[in-house]
N, C-alpha and C. Protein backbone atom coordinates (compact mmCIF):
# COMPACT_ATOMS: atom_id res chain seq x y z
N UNK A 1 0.81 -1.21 0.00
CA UNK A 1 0.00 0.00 0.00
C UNK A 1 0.86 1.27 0.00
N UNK A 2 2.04 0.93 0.91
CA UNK A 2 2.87 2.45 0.84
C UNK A 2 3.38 2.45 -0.80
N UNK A 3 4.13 1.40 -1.09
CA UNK A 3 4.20 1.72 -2.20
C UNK A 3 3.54 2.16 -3.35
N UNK A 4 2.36 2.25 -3.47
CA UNK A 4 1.44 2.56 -4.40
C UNK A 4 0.76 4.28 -3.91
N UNK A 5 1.44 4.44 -2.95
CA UNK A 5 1.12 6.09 -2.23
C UNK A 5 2.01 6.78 -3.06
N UNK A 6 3.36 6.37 -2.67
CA UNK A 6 4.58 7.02 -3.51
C UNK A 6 4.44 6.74 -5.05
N UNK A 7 4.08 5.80 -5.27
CA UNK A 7 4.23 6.19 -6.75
C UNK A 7 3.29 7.02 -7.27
N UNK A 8 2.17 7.16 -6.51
CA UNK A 8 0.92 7.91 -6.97
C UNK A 8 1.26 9.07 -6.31
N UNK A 9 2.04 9.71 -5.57
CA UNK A 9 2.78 10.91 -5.21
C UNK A 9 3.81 11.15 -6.55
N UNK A 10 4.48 10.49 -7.04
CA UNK A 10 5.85 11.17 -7.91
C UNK A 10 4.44 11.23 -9.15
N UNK A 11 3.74 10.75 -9.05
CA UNK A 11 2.85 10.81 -10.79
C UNK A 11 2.42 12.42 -10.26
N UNK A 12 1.58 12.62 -9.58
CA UNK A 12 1.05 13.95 -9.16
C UNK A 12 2.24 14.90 -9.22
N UNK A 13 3.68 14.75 -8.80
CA UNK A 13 4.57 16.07 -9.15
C UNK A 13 4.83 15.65 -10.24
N UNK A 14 5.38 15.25 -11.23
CA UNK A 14 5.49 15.15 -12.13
C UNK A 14 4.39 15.93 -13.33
N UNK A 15 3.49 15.48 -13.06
CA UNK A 15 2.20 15.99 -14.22
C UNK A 15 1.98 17.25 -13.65
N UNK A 16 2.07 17.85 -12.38
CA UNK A 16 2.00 18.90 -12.12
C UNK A 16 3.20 20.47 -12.54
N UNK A 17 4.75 19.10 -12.41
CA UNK A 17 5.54 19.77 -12.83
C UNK A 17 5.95 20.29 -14.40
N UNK A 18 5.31 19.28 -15.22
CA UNK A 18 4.91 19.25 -16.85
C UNK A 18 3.95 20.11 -16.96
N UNK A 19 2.66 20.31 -16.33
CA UNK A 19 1.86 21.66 -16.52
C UNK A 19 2.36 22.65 -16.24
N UNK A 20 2.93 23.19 -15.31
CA UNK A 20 4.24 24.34 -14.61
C UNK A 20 4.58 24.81 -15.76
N UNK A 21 5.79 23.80 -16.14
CA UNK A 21 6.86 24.06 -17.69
C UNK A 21 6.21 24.44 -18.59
N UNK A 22 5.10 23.62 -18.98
CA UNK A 22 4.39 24.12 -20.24
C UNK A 22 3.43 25.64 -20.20
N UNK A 23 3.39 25.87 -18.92
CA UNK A 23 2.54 27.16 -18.97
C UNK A 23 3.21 28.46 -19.86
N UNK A 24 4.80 28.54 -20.09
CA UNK A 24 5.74 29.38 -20.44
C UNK A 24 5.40 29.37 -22.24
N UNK A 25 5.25 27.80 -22.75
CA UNK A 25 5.10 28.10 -23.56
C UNK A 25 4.31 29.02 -24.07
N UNK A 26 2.86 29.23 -24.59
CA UNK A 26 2.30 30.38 -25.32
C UNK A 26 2.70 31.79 -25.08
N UNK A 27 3.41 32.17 -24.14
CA UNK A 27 3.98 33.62 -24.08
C UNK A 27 5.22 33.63 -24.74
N UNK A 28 5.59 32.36 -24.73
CA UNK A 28 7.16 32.55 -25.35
C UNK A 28 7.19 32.34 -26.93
N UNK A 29 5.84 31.23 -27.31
CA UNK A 29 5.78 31.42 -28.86
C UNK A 29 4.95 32.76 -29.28
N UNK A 30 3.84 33.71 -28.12
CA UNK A 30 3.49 35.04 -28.93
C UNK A 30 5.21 35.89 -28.98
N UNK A 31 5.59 35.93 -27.95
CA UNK A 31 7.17 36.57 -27.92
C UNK A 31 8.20 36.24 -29.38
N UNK A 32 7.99 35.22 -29.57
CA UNK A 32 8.58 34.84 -30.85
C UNK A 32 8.06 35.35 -32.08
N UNK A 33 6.80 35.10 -31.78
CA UNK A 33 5.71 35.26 -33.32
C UNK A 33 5.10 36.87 -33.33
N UNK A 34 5.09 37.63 -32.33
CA UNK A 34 5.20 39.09 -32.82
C UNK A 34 6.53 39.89 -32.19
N UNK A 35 7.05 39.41 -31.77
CA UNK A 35 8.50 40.37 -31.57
C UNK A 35 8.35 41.56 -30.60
N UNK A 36 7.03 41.64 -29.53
CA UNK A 36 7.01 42.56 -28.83
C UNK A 36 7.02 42.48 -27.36
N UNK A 37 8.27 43.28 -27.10
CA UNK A 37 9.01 42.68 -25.73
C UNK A 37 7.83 43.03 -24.58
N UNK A 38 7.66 44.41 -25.10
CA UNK A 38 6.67 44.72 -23.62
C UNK A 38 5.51 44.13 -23.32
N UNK A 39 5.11 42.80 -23.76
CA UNK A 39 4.12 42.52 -23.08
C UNK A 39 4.32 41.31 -22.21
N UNK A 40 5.65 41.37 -21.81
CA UNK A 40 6.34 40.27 -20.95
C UNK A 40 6.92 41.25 -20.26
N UNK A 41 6.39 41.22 -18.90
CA UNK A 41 7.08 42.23 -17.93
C UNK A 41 8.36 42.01 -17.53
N UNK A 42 9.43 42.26 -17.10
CA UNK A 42 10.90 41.97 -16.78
C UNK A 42 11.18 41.38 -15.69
N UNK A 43 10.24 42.54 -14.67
CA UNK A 43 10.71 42.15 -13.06
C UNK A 43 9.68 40.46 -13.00
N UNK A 44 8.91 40.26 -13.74
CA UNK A 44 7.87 39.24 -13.60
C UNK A 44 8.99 37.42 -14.01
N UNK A 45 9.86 38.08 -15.24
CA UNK A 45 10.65 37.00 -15.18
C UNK A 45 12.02 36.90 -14.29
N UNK A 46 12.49 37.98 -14.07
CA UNK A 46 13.44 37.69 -13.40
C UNK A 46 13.12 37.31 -11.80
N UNK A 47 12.19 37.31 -11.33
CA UNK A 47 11.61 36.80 -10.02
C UNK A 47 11.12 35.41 -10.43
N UNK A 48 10.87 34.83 -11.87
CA UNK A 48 10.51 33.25 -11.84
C UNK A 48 11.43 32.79 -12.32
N UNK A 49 12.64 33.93 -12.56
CA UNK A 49 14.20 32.78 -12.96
C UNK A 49 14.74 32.79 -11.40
N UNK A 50 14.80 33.35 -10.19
CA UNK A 50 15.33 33.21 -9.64
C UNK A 50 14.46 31.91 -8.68
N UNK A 51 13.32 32.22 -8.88
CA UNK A 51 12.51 30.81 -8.11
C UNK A 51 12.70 29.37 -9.35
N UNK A 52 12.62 29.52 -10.34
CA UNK A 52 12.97 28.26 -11.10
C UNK A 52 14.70 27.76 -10.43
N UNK A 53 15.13 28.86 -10.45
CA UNK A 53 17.17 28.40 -10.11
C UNK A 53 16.60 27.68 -8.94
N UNK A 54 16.01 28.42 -7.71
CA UNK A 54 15.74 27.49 -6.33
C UNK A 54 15.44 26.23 -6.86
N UNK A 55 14.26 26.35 -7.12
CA UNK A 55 13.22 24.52 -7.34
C UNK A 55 14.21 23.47 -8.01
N UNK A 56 15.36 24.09 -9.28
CA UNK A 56 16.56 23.03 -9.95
C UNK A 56 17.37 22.52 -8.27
N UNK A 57 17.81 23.78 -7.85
CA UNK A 57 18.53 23.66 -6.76
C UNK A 57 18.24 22.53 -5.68
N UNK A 58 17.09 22.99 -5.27
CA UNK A 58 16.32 21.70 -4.47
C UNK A 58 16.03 20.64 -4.95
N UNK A 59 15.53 20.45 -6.27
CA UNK A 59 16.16 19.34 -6.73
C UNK A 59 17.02 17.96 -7.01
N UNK A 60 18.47 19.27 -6.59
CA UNK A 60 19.27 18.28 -6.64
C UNK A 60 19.67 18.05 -5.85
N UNK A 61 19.30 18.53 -4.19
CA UNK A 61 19.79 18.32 -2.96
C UNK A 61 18.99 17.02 -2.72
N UNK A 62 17.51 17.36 -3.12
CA UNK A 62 16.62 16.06 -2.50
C UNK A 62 17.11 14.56 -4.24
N UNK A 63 17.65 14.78 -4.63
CA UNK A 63 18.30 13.81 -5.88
C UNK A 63 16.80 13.42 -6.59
N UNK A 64 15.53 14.40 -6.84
CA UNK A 64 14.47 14.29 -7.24
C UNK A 64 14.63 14.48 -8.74
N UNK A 65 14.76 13.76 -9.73
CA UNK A 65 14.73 13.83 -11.22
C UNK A 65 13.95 14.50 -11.65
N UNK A 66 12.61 14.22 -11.66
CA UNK A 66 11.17 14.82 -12.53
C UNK A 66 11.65 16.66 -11.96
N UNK A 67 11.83 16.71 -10.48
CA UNK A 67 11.74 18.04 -10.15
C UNK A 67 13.00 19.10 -11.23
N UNK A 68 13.77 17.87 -10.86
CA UNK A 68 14.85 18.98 -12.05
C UNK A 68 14.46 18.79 -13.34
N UNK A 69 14.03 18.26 -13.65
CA UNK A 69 14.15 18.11 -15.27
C UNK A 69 13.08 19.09 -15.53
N UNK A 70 12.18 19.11 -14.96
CA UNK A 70 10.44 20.01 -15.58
C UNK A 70 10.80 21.48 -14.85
N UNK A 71 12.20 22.02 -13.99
CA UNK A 71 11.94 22.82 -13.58
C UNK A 71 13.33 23.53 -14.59
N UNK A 72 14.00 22.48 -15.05
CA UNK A 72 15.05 22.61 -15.87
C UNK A 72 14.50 23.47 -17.20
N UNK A 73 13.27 22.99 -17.87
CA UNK A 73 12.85 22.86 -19.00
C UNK A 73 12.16 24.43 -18.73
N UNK A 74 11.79 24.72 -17.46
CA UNK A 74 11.09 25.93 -17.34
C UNK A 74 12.28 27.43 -17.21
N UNK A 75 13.17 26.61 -16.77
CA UNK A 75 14.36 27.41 -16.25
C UNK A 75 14.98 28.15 -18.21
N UNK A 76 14.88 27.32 -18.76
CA UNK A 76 15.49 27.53 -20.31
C UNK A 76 14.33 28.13 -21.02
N UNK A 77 13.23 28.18 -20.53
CA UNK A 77 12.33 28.83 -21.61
C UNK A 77 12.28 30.20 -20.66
N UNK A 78 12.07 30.19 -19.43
CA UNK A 78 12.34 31.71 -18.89
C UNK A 78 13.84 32.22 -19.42
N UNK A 79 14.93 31.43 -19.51
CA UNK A 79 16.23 32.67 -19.97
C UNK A 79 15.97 32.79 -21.46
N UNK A 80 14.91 32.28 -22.30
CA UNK A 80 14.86 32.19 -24.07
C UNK A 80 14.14 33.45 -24.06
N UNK A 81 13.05 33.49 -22.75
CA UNK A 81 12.08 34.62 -23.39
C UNK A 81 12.79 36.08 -22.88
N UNK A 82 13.92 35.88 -21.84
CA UNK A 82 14.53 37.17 -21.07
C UNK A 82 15.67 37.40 -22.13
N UNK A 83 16.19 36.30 -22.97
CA UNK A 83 17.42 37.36 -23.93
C UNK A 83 16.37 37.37 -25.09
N UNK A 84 15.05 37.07 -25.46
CA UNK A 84 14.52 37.45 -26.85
C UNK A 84 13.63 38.63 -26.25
N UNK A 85 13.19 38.87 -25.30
CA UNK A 85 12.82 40.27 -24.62
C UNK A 85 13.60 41.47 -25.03
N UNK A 86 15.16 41.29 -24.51
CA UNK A 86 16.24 41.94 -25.17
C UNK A 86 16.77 42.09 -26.08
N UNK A 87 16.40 41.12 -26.69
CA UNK A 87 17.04 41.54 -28.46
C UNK A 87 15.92 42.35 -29.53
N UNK A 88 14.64 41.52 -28.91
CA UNK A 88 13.26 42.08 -29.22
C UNK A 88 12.88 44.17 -28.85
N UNK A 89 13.70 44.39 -27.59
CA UNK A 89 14.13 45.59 -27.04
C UNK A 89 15.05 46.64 -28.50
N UNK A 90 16.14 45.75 -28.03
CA UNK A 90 17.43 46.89 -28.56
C UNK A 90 16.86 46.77 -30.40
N UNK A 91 15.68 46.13 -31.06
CA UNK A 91 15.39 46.42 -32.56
C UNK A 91 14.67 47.53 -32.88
N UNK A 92 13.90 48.00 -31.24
CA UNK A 92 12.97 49.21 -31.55
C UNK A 92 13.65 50.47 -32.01
């Protein structure tokens, strides 16, 4: 029975942590697909890159895979949309 707790615990972070990651996408493909920085606030990502760095961090203290990997995946689409923010910036 315990065992079937825990595994039905890592399924719940996991799918939770895959919805997380994927939430980045559609702001980061409108960011791509119209090129306009300001509607991605700055201070908004740099406060969820510094909480994504934590959650990798903890991660790897607790040796939790799913946590790093889905927080990994979120961690790279927040620094994609913070240097295409900036490049998207310095064209105006």
């Amino acid at each position: 029975m315990e065992y079937l707790l825990v595994a039905y615990a890592k399924w719940v972070g996991i799918t939770a942590g895959a919805l997380t990651a994927c939430s980045l996408i559609p702001p980061l493909v409108r960011l791509i697909r119209d090129k306009k920085p300001d509607r991605v606030p700055i201070g908004m990502l740099l406060v969820l890159l510094a909480g994504l760095c934590l959650w990798v961090y903890y991660g790897v203290l607790k040796r939790d895979w799913p946590l790093i990997i889905t927080n990994s995946f979120s961690l790279l689409q927040n620094i994609t949309m913070i240097t295409l923010r900036f490049k998207y910036k310095n064209k105006k």
